[in-house]
PDB file of N, CA and C in Angstrom:
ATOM      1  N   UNK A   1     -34.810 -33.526-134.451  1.00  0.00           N
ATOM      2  CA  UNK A   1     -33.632 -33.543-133.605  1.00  0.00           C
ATOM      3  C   UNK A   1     -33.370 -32.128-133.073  1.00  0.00           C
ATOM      4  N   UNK A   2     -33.651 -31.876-131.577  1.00  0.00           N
ATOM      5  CA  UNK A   2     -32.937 -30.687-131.219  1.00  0.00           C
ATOM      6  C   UNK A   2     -31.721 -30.238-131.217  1.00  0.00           C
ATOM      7  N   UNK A   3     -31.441 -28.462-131.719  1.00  0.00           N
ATOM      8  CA  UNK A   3     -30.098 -28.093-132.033  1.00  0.00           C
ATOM      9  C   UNK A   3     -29.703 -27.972-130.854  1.00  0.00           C
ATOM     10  N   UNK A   4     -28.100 -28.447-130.676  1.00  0.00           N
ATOM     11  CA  UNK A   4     -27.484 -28.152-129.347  1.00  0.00           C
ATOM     12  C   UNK A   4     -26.870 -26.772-129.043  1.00  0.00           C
ATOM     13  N   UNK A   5     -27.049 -25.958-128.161  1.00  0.00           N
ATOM     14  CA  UNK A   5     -26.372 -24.874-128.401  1.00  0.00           C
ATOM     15  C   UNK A   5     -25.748 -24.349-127.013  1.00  0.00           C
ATOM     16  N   UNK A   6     -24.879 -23.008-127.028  1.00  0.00           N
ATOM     17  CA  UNK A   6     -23.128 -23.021-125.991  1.00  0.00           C
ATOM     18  C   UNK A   6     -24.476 -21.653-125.710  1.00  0.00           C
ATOM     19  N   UNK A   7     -24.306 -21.586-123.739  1.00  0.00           N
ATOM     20  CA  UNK A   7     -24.830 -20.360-123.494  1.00  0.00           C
ATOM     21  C   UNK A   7     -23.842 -19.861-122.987  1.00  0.00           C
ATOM     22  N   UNK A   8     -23.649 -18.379-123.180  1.00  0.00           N
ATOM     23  CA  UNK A   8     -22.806 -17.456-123.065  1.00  0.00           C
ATOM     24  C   UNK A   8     -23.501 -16.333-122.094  1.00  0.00           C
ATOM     25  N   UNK A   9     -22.374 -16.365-121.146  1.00  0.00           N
ATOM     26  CA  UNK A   9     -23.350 -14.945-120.068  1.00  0.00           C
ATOM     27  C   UNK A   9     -21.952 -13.812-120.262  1.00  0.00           C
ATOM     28  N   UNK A  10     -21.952 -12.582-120.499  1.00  0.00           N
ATOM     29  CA  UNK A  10     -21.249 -11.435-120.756  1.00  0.00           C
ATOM     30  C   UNK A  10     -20.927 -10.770-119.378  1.00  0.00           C
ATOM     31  N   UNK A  11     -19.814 -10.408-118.764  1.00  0.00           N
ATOM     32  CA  UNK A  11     -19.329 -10.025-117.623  1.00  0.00           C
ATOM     33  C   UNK A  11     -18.760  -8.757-117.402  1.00  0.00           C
ATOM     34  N   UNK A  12     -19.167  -7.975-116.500  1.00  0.00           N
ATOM     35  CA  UNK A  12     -18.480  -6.773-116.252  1.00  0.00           C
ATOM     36  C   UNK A  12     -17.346  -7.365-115.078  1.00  0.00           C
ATOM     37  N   UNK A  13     -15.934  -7.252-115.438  1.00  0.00           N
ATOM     38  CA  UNK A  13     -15.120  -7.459-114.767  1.00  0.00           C
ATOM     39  C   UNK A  13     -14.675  -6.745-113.370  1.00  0.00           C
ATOM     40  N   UNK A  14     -14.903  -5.308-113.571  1.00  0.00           N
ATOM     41  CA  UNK A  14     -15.262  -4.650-112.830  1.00  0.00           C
ATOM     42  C   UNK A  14     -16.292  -5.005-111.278  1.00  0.00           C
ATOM     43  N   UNK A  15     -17.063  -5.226-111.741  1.00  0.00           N
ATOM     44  CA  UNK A  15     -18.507  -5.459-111.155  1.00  0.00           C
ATOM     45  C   UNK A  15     -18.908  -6.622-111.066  1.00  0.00           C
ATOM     46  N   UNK A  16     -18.505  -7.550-111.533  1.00  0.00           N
ATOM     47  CA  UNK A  16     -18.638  -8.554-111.518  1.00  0.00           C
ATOM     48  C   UNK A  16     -20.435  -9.430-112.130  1.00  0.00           C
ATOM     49  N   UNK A  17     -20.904  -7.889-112.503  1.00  0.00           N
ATOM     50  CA  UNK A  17     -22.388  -8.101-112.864  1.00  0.00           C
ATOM     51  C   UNK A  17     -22.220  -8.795-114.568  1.00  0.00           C
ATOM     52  N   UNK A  18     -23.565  -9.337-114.408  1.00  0.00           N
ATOM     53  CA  UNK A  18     -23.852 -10.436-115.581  1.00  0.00           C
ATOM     54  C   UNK A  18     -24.413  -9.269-116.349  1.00  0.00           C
ATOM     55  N   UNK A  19     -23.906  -8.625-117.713  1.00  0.00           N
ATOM     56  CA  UNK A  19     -24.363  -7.915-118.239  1.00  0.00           C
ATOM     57  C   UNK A  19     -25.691  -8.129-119.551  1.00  0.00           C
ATOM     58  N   UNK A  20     -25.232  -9.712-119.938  1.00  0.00           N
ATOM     59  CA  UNK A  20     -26.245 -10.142-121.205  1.00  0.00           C
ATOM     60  C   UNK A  20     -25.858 -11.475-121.311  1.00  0.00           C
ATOM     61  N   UNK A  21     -26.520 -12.438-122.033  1.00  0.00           N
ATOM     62  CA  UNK A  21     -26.991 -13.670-122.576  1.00  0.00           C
ATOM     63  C   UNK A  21     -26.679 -13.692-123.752  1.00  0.00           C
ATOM     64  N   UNK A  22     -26.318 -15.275-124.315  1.00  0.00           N
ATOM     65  CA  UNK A  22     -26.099 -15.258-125.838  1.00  0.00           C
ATOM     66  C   UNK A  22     -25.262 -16.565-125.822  1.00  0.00           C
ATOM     67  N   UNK A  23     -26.748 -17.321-126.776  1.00  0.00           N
ATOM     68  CA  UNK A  23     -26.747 -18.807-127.083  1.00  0.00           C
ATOM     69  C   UNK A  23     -26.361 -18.732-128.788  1.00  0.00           C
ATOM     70  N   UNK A  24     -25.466 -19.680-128.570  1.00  0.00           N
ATOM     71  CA  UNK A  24     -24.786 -20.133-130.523  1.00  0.00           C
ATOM     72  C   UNK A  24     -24.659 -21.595-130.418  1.00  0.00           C
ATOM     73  N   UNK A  25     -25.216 -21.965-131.346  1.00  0.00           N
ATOM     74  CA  UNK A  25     -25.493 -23.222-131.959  1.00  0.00           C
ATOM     75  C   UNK A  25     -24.012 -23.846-131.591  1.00  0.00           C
ATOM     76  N   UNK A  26     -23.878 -24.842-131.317  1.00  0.00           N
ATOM     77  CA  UNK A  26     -22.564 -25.883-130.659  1.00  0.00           C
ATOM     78  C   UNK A  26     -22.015 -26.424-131.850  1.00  0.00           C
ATOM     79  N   UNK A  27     -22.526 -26.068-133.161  1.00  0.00           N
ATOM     80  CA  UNK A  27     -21.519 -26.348-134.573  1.00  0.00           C
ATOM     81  C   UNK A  27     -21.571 -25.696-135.009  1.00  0.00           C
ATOM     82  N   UNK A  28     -21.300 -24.022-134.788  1.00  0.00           N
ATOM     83  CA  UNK A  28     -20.650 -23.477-135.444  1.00  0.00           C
ATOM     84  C   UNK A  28     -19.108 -23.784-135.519  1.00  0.00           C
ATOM     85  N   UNK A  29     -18.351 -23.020-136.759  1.00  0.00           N
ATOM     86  CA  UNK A  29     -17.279 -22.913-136.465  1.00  0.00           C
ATOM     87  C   UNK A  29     -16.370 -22.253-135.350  1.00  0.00           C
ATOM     88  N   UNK A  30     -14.908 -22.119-135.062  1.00  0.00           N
ATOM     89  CA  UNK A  30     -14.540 -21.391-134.181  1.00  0.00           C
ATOM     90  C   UNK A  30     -14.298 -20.253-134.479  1.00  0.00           C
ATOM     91  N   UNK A  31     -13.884 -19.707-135.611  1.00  0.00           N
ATOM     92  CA  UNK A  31     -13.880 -18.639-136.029  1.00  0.00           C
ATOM     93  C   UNK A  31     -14.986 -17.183-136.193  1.00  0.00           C
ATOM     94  N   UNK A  32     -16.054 -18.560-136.674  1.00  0.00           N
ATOM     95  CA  UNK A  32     -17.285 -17.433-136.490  1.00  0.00           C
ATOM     96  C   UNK A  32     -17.816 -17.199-135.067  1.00  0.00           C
ATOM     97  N   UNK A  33     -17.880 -18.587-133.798  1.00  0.00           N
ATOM     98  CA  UNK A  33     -17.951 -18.208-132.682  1.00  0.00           C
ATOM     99  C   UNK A  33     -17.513 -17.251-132.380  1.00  0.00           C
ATOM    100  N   UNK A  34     -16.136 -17.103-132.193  1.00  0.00           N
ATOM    101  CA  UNK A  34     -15.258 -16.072-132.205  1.00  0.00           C
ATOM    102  C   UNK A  34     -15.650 -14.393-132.318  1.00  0.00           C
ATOM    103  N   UNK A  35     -16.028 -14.263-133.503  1.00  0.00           N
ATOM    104  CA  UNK A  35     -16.790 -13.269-134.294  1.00  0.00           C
ATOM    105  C   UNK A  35     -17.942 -13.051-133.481  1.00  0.00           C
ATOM    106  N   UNK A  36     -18.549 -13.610-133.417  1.00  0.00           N
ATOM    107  CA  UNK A  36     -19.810 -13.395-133.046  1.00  0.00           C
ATOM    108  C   UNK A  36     -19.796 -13.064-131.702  1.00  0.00           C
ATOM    109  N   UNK A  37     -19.072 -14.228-130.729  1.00  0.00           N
ATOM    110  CA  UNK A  37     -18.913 -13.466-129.464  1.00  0.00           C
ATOM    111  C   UNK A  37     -17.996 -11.836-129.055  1.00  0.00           C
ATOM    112  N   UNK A  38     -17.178 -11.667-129.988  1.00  0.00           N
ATOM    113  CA  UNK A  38     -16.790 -10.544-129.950  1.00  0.00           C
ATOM    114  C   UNK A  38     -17.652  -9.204-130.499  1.00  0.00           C
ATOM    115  N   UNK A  39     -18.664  -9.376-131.548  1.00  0.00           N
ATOM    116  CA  UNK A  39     -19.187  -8.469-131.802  1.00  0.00           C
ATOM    117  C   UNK A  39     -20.489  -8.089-130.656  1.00  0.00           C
ATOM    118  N   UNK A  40     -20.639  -9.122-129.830  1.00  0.00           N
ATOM    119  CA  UNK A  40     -21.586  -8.772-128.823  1.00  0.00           C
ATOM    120  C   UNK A  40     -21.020  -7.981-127.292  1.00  0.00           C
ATOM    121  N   UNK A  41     -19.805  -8.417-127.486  1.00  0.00           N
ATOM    122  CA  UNK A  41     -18.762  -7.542-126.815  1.00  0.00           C
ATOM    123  C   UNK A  41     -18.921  -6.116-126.676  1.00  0.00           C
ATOM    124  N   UNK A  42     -18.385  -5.608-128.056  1.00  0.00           N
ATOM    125  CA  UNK A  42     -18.487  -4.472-128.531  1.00  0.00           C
ATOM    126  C   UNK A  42     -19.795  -4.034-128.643  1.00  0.00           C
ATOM    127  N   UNK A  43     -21.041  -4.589-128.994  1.00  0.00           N
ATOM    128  CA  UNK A  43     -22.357  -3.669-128.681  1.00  0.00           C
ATOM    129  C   UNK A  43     -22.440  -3.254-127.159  1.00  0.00           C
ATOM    130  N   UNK A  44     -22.232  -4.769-126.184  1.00  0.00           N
ATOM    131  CA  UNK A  44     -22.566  -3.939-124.630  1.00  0.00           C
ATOM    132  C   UNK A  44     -21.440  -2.603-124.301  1.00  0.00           C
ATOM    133  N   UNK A  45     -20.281  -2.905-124.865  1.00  0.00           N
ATOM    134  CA  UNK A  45     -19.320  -1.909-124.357  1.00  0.00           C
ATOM    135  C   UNK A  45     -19.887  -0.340-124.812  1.00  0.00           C
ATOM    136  N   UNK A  46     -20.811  -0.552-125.803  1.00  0.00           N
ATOM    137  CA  UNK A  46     -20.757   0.778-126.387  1.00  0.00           C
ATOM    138  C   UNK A  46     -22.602   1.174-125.680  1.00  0.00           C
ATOM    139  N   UNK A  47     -23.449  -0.140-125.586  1.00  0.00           N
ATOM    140  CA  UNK A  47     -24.393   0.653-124.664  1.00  0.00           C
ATOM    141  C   UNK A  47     -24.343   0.752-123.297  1.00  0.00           C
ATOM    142  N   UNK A  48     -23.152   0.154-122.975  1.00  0.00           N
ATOM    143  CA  UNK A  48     -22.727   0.480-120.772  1.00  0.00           C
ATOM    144  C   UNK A  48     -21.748   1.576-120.893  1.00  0.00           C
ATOM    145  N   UNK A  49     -21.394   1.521-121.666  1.00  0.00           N
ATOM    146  CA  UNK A  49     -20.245   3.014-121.903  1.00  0.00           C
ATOM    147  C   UNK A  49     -19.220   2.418-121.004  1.00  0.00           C
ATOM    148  N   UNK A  50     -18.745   1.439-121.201  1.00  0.00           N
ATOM    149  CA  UNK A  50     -17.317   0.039-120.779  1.00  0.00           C
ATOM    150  C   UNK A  50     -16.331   0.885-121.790  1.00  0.00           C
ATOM    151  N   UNK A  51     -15.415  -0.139-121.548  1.00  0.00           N
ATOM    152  CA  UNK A  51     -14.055  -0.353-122.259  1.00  0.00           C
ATOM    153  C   UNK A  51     -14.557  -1.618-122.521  1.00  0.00           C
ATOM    154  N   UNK A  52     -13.920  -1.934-124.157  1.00  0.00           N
ATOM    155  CA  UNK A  52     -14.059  -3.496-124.247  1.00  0.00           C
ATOM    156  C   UNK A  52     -13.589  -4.181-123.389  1.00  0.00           C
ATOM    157  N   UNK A  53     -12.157  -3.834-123.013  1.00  0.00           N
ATOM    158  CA  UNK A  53     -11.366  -5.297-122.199  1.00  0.00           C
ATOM    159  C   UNK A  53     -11.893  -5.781-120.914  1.00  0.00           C
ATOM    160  N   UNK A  54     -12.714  -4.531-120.372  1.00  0.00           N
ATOM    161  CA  UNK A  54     -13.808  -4.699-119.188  1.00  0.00           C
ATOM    162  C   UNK A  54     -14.659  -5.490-119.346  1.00  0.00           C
ATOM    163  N   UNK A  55     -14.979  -6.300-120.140  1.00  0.00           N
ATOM    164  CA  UNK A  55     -16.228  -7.311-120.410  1.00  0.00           C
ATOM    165  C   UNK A  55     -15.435  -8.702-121.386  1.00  0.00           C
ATOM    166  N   UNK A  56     -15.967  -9.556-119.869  1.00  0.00           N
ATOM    167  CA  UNK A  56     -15.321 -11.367-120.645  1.00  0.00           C
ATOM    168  C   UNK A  56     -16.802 -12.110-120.952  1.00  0.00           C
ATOM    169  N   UNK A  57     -16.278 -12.864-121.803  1.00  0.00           N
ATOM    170  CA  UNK A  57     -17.416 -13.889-121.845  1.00  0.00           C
ATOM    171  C   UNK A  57     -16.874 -15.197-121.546  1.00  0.00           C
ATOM    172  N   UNK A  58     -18.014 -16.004-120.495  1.00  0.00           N
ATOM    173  CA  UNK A  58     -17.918 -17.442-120.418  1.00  0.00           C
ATOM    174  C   UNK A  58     -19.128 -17.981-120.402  1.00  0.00           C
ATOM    175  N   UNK A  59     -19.055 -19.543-121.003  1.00  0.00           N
ATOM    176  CA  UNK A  59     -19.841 -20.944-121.117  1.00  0.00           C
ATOM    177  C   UNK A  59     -20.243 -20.887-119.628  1.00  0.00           C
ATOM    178  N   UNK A  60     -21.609 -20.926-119.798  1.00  0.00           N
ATOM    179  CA  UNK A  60     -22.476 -20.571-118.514  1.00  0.00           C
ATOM    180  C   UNK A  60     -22.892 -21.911-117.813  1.00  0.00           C
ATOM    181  N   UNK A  61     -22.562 -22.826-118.874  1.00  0.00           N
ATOM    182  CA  UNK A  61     -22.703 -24.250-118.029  1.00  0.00           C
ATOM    183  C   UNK A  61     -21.358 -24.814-117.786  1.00  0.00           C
ATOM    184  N   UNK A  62     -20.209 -24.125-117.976  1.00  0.00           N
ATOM    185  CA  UNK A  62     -18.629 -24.112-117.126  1.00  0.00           C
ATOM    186  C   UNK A  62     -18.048 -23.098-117.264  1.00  0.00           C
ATOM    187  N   UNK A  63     -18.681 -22.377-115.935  1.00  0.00           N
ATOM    188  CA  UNK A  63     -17.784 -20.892-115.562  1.00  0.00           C
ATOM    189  C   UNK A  63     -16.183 -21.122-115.541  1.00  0.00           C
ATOM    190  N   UNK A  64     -15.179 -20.224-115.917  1.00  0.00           N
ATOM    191  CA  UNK A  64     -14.363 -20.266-115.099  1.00  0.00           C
ATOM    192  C   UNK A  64     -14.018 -19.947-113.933  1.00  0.00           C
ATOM    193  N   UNK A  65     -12.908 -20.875-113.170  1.00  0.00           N
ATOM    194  CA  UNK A  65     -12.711 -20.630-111.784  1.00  0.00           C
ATOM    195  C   UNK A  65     -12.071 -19.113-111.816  1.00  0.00           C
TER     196      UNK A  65
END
C-alpha cells in the first residue's frame, strides 16, 4: 500500500520565489506537522539570510488564494 503524503513548497513572501520542497506523510500528527514544518522554516531563513516571518508554507496541491 502506498504512503500518502502533504507536499509543501516554502515561500519567500517578499519575492514571491519558491524557496524549497517538503513532503510529510498525510498521518502524521498535527503537532509534529507543525514542528516539522516550522523547523524547515528556520533552516531556509538562516541559509537565505530571511527573517522567519518572510517565509510561508503551503499544500502545493491547494495553494492559497
Amino acid at each position: 500500500m502506498e504512503q500518502k503524503e502533504i507536499h509543501y513548497q516554502f515561500v519567500n513572501s517578499e519575492t514571491g520565489n519558491v524557496l524549497a520542497y517538503l513532503s510529510l506523510p498525510a498521518n502524521i500528527g498535527d503537532e509534529e506537522r507543525q514542528a516539522k514544518l516550522e523547523e524547515k522554516r528556520d533552516e531556509l531563513a538562516i541559509a537565505h539570510g530571511l527573517y522567519t516571518e518572510l517565509i510561508y508554507w503551503q499544500d502545493q496541491d491547494h495553494p492559497s488564494q
